[in-house]
C-alpha atoms as a PDB file:
ATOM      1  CA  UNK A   1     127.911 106.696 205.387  1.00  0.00           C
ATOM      2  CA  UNK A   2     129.764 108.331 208.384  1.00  0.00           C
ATOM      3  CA  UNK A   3     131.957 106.450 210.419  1.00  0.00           C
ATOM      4  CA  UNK A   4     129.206 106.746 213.402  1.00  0.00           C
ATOM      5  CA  UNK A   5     127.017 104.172 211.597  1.00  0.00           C
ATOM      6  CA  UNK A   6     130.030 101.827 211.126  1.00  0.00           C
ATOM      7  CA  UNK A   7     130.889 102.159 215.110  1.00  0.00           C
ATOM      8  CA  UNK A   8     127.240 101.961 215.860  1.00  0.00           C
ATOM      9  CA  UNK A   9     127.625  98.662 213.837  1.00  0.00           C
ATOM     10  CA  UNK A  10     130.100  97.469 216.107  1.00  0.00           C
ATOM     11  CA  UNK A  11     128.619  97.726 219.256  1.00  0.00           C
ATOM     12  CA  UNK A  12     125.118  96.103 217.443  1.00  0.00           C
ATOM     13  CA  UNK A  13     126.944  93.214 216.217  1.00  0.00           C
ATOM     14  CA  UNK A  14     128.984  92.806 219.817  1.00  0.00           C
ATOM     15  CA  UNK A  15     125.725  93.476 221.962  1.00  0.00           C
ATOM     16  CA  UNK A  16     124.224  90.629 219.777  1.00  0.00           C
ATOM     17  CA  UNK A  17     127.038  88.436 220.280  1.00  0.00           C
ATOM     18  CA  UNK A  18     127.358  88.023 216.231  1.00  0.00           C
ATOM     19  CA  UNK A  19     131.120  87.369 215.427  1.00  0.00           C
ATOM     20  CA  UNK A  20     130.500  87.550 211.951  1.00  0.00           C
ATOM     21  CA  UNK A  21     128.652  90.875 211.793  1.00  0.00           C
ATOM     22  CA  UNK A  22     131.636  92.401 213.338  1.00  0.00           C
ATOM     23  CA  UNK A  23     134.499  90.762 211.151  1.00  0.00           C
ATOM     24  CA  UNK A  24     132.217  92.137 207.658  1.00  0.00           C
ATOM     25  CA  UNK A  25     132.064  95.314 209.611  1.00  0.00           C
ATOM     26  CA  UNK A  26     135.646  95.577 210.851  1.00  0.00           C
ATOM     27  CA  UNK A  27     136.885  95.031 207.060  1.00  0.00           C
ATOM     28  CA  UNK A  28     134.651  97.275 205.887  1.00  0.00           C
ATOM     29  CA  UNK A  29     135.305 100.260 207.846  1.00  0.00           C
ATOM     30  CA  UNK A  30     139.414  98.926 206.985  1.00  0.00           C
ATOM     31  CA  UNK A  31     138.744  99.279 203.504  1.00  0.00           C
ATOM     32  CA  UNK A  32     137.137 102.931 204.089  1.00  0.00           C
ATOM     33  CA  UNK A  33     140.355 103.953 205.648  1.00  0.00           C
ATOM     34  CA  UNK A  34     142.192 102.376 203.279  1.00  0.00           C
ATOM     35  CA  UNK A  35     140.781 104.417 200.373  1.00  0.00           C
ATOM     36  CA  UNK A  36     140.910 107.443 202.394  1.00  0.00           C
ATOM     37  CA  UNK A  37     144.630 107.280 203.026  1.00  0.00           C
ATOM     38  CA  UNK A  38     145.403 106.404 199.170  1.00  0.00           C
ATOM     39  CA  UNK A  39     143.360 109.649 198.533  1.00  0.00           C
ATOM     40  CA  UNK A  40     145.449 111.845 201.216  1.00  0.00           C
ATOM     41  CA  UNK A  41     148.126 110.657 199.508  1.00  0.00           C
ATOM     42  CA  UNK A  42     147.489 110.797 195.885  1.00  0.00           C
ATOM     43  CA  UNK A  43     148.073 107.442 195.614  1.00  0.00           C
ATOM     44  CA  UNK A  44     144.835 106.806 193.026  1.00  0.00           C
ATOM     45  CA  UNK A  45     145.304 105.972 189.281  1.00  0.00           C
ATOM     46  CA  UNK A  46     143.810 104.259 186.353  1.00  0.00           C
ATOM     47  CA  UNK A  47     143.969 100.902 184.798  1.00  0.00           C
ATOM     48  CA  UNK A  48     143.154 100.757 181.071  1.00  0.00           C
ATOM     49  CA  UNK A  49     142.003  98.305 179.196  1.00  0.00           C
ATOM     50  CA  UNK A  50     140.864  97.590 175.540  1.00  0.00           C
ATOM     51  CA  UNK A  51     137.244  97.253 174.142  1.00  0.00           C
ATOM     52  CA  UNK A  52     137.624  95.465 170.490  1.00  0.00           C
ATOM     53  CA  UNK A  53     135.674  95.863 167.294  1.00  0.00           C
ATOM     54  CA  UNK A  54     133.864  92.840 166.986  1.00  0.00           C
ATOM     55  CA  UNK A  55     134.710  92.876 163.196  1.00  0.00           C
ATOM     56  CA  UNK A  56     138.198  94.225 164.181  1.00  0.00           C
ATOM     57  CA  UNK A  57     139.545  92.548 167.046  1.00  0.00           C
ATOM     58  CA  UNK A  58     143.058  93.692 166.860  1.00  0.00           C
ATOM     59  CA  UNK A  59     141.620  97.566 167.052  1.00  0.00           C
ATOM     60  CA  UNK A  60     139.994  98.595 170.164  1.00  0.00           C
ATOM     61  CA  UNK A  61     137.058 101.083 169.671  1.00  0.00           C
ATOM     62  CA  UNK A  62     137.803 102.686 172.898  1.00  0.00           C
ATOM     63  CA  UNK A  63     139.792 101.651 176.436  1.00  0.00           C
ATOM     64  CA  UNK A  64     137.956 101.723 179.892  1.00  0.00           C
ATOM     65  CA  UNK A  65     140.020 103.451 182.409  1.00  0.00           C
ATOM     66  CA  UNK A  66     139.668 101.481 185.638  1.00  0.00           C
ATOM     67  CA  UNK A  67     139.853 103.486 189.070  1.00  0.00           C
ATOM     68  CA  UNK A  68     142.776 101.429 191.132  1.00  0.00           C
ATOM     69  CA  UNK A  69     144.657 102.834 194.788  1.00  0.00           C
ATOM     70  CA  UNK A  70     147.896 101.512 196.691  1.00  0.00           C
ATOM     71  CA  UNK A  71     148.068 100.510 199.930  1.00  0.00           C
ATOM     72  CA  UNK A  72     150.336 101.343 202.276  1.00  0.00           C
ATOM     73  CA  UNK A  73     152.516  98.663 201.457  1.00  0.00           C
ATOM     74  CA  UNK A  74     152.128  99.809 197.733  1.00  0.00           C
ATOM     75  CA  UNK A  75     150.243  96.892 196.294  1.00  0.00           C
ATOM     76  CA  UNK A  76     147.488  98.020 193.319  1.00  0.00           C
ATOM     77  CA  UNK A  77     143.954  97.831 195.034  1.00  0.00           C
ATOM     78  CA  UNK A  78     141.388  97.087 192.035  1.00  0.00           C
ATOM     79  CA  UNK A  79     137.639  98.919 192.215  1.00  0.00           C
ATOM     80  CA  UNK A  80     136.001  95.371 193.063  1.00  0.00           C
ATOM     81  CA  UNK A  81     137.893  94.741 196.274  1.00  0.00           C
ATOM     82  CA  UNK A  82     136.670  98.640 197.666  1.00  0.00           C
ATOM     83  CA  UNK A  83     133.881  99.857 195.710  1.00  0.00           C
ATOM     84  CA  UNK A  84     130.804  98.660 197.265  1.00  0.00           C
ATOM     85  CA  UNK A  85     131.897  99.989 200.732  1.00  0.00           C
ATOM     86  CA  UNK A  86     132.612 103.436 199.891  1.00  0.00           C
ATOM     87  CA  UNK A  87     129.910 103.756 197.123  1.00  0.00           C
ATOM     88  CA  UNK A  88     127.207 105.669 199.468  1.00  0.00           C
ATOM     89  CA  UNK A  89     129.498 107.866 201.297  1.00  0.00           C
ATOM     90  CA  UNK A  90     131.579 111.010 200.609  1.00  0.00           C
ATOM     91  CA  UNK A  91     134.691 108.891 200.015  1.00  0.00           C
ATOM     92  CA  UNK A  92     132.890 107.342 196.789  1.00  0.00           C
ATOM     93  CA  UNK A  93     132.702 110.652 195.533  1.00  0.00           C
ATOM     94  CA  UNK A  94     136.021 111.691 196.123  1.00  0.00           C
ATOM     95  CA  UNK A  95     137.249 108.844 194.201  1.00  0.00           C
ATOM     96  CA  UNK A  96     134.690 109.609 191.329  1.00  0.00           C
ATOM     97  CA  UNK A  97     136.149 112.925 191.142  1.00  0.00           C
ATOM     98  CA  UNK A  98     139.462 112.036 191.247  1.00  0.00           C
ATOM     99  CA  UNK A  99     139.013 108.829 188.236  1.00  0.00           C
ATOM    100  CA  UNK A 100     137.356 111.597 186.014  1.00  0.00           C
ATOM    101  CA  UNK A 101     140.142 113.752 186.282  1.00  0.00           C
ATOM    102  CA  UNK A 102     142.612 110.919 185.786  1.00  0.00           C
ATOM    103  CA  UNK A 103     140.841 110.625 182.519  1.00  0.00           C
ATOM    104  CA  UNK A 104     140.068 113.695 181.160  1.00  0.00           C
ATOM    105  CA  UNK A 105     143.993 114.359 182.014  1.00  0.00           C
ATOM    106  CA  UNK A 106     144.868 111.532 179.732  1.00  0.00           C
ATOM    107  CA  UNK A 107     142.367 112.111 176.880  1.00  0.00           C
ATOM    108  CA  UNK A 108     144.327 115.545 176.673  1.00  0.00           C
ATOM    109  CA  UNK A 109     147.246 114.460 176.303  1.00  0.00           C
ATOM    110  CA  UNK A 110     146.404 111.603 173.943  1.00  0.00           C
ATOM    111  CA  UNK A 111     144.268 113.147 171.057  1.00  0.00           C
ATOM    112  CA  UNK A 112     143.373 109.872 168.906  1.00  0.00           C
ATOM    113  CA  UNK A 113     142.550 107.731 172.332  1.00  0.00           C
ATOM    114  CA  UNK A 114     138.552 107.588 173.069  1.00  0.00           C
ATOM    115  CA  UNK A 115     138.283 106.580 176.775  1.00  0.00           C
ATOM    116  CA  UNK A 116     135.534 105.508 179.147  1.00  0.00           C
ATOM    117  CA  UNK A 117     135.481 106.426 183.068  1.00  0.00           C
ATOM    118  CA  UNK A 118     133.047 104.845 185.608  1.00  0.00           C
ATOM    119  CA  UNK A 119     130.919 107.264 187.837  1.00  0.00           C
ATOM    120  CA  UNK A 120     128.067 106.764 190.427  1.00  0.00           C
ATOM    121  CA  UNK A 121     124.700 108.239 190.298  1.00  0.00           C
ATOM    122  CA  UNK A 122     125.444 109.894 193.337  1.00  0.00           C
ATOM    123  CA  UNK A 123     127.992 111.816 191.633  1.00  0.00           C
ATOM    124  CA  UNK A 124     125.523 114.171 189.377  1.00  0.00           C
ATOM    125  CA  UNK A 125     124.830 116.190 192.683  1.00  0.00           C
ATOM    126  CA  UNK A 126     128.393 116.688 193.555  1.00  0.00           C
ATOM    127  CA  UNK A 127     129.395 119.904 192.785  1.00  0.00           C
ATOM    128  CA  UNK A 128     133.058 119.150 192.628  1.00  0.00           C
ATOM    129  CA  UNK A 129     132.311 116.061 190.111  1.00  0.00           C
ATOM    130  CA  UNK A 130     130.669 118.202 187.666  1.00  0.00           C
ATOM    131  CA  UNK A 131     133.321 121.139 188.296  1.00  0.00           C
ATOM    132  CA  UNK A 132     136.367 118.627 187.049  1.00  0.00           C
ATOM    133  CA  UNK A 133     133.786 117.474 184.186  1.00  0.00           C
ATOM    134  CA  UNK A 134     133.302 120.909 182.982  1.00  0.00           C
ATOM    135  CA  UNK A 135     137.297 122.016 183.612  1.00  0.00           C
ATOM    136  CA  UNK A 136     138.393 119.171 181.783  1.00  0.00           C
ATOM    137  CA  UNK A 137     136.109 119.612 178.364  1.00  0.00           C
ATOM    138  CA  UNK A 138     137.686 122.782 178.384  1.00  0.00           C
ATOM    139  CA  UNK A 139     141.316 121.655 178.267  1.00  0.00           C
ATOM    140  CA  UNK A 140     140.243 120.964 174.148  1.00  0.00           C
ATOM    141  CA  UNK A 141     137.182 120.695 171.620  1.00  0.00           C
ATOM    142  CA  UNK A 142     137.107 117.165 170.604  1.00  0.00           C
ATOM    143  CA  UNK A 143     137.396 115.903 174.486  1.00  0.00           C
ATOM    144  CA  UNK A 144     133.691 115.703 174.873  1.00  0.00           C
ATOM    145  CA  UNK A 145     133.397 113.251 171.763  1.00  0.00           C
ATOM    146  CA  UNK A 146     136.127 110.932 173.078  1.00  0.00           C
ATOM    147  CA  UNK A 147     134.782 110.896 176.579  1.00  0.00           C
ATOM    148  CA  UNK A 148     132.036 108.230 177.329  1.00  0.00           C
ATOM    149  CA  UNK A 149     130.980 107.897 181.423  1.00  0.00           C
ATOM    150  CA  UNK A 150     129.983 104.288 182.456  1.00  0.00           C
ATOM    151  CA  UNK A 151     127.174 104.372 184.970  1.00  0.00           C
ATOM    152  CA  UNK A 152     125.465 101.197 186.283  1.00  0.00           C
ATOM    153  CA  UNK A 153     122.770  99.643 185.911  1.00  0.00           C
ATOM    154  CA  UNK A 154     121.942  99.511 189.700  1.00  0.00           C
ATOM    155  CA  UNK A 155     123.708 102.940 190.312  1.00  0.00           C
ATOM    156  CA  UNK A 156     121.213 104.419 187.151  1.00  0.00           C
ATOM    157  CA  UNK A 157     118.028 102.821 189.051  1.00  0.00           C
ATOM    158  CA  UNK A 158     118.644 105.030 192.590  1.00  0.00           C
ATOM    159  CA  UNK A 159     117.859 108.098 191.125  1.00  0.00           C
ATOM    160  CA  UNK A 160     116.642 107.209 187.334  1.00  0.00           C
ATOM    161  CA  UNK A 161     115.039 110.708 186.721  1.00  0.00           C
ATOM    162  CA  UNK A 162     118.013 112.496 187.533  1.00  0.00           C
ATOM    163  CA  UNK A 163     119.945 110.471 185.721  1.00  0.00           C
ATOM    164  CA  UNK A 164     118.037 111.150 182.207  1.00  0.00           C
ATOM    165  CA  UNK A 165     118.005 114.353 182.562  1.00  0.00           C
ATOM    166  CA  UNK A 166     121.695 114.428 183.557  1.00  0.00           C
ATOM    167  CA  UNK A 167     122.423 112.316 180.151  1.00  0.00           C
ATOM    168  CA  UNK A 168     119.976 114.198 178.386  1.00  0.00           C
ATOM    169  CA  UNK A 169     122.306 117.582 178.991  1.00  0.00           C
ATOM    170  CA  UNK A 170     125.614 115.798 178.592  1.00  0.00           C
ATOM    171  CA  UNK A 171     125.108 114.212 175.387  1.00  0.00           C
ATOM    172  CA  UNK A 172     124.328 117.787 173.715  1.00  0.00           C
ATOM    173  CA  UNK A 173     128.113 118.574 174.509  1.00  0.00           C
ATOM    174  CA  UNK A 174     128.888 115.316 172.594  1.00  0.00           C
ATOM    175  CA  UNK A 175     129.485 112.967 175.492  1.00  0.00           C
ATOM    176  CA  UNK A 176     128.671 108.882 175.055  1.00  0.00           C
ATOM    177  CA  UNK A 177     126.876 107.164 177.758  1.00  0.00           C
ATOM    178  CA  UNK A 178     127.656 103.131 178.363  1.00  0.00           C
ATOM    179  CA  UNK A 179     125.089 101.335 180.995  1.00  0.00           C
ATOM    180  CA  UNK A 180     127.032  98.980 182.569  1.00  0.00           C
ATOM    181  CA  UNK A 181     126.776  95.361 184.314  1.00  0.00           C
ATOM    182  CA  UNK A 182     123.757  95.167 182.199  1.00  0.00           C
ATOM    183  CA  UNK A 183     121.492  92.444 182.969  1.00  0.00           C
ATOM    184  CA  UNK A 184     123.022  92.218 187.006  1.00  0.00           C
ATOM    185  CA  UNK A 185     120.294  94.482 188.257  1.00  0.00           C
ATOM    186  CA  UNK A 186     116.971  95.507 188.049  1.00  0.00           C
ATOM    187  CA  UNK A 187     116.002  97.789 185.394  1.00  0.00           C
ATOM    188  CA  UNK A 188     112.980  99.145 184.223  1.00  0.00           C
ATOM    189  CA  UNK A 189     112.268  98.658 180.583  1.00  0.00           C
ATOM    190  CA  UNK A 190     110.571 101.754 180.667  1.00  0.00           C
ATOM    191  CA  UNK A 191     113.244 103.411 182.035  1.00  0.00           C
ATOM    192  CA  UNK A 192     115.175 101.645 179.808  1.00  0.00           C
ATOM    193  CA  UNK A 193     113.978 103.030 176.581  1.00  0.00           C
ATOM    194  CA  UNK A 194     113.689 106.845 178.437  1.00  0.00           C
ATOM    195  CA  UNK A 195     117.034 106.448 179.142  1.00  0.00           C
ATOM    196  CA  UNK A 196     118.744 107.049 175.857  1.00  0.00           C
ATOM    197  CA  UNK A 197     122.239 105.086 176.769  1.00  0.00           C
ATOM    198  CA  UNK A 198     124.449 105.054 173.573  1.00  0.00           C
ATOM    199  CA  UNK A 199     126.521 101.779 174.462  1.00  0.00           C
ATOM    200  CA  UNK A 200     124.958  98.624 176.880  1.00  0.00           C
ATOM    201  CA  UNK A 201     127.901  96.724 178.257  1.00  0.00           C
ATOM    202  CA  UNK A 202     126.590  93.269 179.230  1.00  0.00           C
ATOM    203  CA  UNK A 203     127.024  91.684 182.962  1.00  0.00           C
ATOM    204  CA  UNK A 204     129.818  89.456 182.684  1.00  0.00           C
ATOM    205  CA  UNK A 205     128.027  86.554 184.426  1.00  0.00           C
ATOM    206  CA  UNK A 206     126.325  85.954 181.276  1.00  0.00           C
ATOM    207  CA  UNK A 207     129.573  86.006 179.493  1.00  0.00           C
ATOM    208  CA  UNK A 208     131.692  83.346 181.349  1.00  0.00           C
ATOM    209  CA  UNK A 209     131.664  79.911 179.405  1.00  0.00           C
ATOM    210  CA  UNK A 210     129.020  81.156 177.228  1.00  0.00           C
ATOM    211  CA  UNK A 211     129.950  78.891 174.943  1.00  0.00           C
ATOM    212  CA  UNK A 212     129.053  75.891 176.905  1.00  0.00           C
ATOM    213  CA  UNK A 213     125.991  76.909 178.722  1.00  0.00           C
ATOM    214  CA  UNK A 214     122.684  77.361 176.750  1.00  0.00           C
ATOM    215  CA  UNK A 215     121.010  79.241 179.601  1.00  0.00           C
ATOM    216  CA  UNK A 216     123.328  82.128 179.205  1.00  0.00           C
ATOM    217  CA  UNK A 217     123.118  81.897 175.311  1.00  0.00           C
ATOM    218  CA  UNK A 218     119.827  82.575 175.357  1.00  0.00           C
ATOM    219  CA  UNK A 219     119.803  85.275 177.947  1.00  0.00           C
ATOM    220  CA  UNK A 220     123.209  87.301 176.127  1.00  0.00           C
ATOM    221  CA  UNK A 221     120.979  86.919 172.612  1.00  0.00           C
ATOM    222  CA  UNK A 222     118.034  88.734 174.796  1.00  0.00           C
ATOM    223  CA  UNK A 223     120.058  91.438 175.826  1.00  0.00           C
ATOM    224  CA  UNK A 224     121.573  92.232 172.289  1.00  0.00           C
ATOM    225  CA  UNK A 225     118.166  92.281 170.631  1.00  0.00           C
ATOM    226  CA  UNK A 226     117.389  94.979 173.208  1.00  0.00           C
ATOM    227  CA  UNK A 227     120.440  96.581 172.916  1.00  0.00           C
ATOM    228  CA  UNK A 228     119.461  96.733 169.032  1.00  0.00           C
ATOM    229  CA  UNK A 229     115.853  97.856 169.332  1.00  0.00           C
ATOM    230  CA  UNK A 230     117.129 100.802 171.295  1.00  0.00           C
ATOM    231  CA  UNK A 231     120.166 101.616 169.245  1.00  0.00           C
ATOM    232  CA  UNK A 232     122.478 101.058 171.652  1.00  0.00           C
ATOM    233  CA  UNK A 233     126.159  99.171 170.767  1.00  0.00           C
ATOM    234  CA  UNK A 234     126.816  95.753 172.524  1.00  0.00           C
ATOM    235  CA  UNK A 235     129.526  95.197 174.623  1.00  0.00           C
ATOM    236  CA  UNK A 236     130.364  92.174 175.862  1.00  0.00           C
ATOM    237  CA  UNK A 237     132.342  91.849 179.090  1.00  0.00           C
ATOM    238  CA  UNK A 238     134.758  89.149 180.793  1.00  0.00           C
ATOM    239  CA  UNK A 239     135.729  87.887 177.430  1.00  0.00           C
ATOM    240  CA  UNK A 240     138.293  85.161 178.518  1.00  0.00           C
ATOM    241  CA  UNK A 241     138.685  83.248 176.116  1.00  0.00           C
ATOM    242  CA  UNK A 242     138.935  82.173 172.174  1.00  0.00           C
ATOM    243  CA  UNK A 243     135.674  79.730 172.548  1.00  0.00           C
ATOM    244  CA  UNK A 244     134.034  82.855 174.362  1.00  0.00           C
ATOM    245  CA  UNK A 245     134.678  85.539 172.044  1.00  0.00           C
ATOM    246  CA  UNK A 246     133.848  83.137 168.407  1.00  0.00           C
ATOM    247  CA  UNK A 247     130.451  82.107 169.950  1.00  0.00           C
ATOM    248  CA  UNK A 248     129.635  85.905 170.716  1.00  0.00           C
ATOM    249  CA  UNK A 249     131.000  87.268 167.391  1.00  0.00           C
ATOM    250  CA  UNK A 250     128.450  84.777 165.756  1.00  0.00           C
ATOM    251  CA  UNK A 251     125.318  86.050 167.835  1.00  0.00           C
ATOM    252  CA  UNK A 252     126.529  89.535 166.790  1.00  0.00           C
ATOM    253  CA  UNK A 253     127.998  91.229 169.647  1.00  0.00           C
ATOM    254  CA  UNK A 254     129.481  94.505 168.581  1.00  0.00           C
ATOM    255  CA  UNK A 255     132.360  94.916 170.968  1.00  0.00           C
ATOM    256  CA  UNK A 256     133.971  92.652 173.704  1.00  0.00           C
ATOM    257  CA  UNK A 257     136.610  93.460 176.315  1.00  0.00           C
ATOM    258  CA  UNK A 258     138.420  90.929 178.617  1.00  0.00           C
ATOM    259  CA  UNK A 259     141.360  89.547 179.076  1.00  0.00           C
ATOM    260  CA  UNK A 260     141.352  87.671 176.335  1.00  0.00           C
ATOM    261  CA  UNK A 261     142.094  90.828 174.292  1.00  0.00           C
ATOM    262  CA  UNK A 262     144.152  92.301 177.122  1.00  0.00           C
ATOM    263  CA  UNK A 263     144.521  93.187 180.995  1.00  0.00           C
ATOM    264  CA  UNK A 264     144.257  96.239 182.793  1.00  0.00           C
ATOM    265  CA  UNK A 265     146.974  98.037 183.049  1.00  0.00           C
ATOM    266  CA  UNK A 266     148.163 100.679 184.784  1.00  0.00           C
ATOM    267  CA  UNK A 267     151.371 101.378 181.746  1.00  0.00           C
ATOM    268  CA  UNK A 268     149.159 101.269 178.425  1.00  0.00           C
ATOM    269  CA  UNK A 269     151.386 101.517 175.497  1.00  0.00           C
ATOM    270  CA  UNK A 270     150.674 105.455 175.222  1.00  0.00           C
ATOM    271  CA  UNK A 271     152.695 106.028 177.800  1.00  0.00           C
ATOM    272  CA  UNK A 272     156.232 106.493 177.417  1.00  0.00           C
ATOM    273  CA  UNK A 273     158.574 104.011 179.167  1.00  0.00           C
ATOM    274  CA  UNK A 274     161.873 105.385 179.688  1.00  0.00           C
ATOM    275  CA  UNK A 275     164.560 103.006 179.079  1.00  0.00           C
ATOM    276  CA  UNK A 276     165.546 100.592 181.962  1.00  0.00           C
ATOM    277  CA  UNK A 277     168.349  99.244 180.549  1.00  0.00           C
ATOM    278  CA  UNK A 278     171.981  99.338 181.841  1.00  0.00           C
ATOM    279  CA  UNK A 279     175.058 100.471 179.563  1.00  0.00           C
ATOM    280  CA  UNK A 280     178.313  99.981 180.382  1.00  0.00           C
END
């Protein structure tokens, strides 16, 4: 969305005399710039954090690499709090761009790590997006295996033909495909099953206190059993606490991330820390 349609919004929302309008608008277009400037300046980096085994908590089956920029005062901007403004516009894909490389950088220089990076929808049509996909596989043979791309679920319905035949080409190089924030949108089951997603990463709404609310029991017990009839693995997200995570390991959740296995963070142990401390 150019920044036209955001001043355009402006005047609407002043002609109209709607105060409110123009404060959502006003932060928006400050978030745009935000991002913008954190690009200029290369100030855009990853967060990573665990997904666990079900059967082996203490070993995470892969990390999720979480897009994050500074601000000019240097304070670590998380995906939620920017996201949804910039996700149309050109801006969305130069962040897209710019988390992929971020990860395919760090799955070559980490050979045993498996990593997942979000993208868009609106990203297969960017030629620079699939450029840094294709330079990074090339940078060693076993990336594609370790690499899965997290698309979702409302992001996958904009442009759901695309998208399959997107996967469809991807997945003969080896790459894994995750649907995320299942169950928060809209999805066609008959997109669904066309689809072919290897891993479905459940909406964490469902998640939160599951094991107090039999609504949400019954609706995360849905979603596995259609994770399982289409061979997908379950992942279970916003897994905050103990109560959480033994209720889903007894409905048979495959995999869980939260903070109750860990935080994001932007210094995961793979990275060396040089020594801070003083001698002398």
């Amino acid at each position: 969305m150019s920044d036209l349609s955001y001043d355009g919004g402006y005047r609407g929302a002043q002609a109209v005399g709607d105060p409110l309008t123009f404060a959502i608008s006003q932060r928006d277009a400050d978030t745009i710039q935000m991002v913008r400037n954190a690009i200029a300046d290369r100030n855009v980096l990853l967060a990573f954090q665990p997904v666990v085994q079900t059967a082996l908590p203490d070993r995470p089956a892969f990390y999720e690499g979480l897009v994050r920029v500074l601000d000019h005062t240097g304070r670590v901007i998380p995906a939620r709090d920017f996201i949804d403004a910039i996700e149309t516009s050109e801006t969305g894909r130069q962040i897209d761009c710019l988390a992929l490389q971020q990860g395919l950088d760090t799955l070559h220089a980490n050979p045993g790590l498996r990593l997942s990076i979000n993208m868009s929808a609106r990203s297969i049509g960017y030629p620079r997006w699939m450029d840094t996909l294709m330079r990074g596989l090339r940078q060693g043979p076993t990336i594609a295996e370790r690499l899965i791309l997290e698309i979702t679920e409302s992001s996958a319905m904009v442009m759901p033909d695309i998208v399959q035949v997107f996967m469809a080409d991807l997945q003969h190089k080896g790459i894994t495909f995750a649907l995320d924030d299942f169950g928060a949108g809209y999805t066609s089951f008959r997109y669904l099953r066309d689809f072919f997603f290897d891993i479905l990463k459940i909406d964490g709404q469902f998640i939160r206190g599951i094991h107090k609310s039999p609504d949400d029991q019954v609706l995360t017990q849905a979603l596995i059993s259609i994770g399982r009839q289409f061979e997908m693995f379950t992942v279970a997200e916003y897994v905050e606490t103990a109560e959480e995570a033994m209720f889903l390991t007894d409905i048979g959740i495959d995999c869980m991330q939260g903070y109750y296995f860990g935080a994001p963070t932007t210094k995961p142990h793979w990275v060396h820390q040089p020594d801070q401390r003083r001698t002398g």
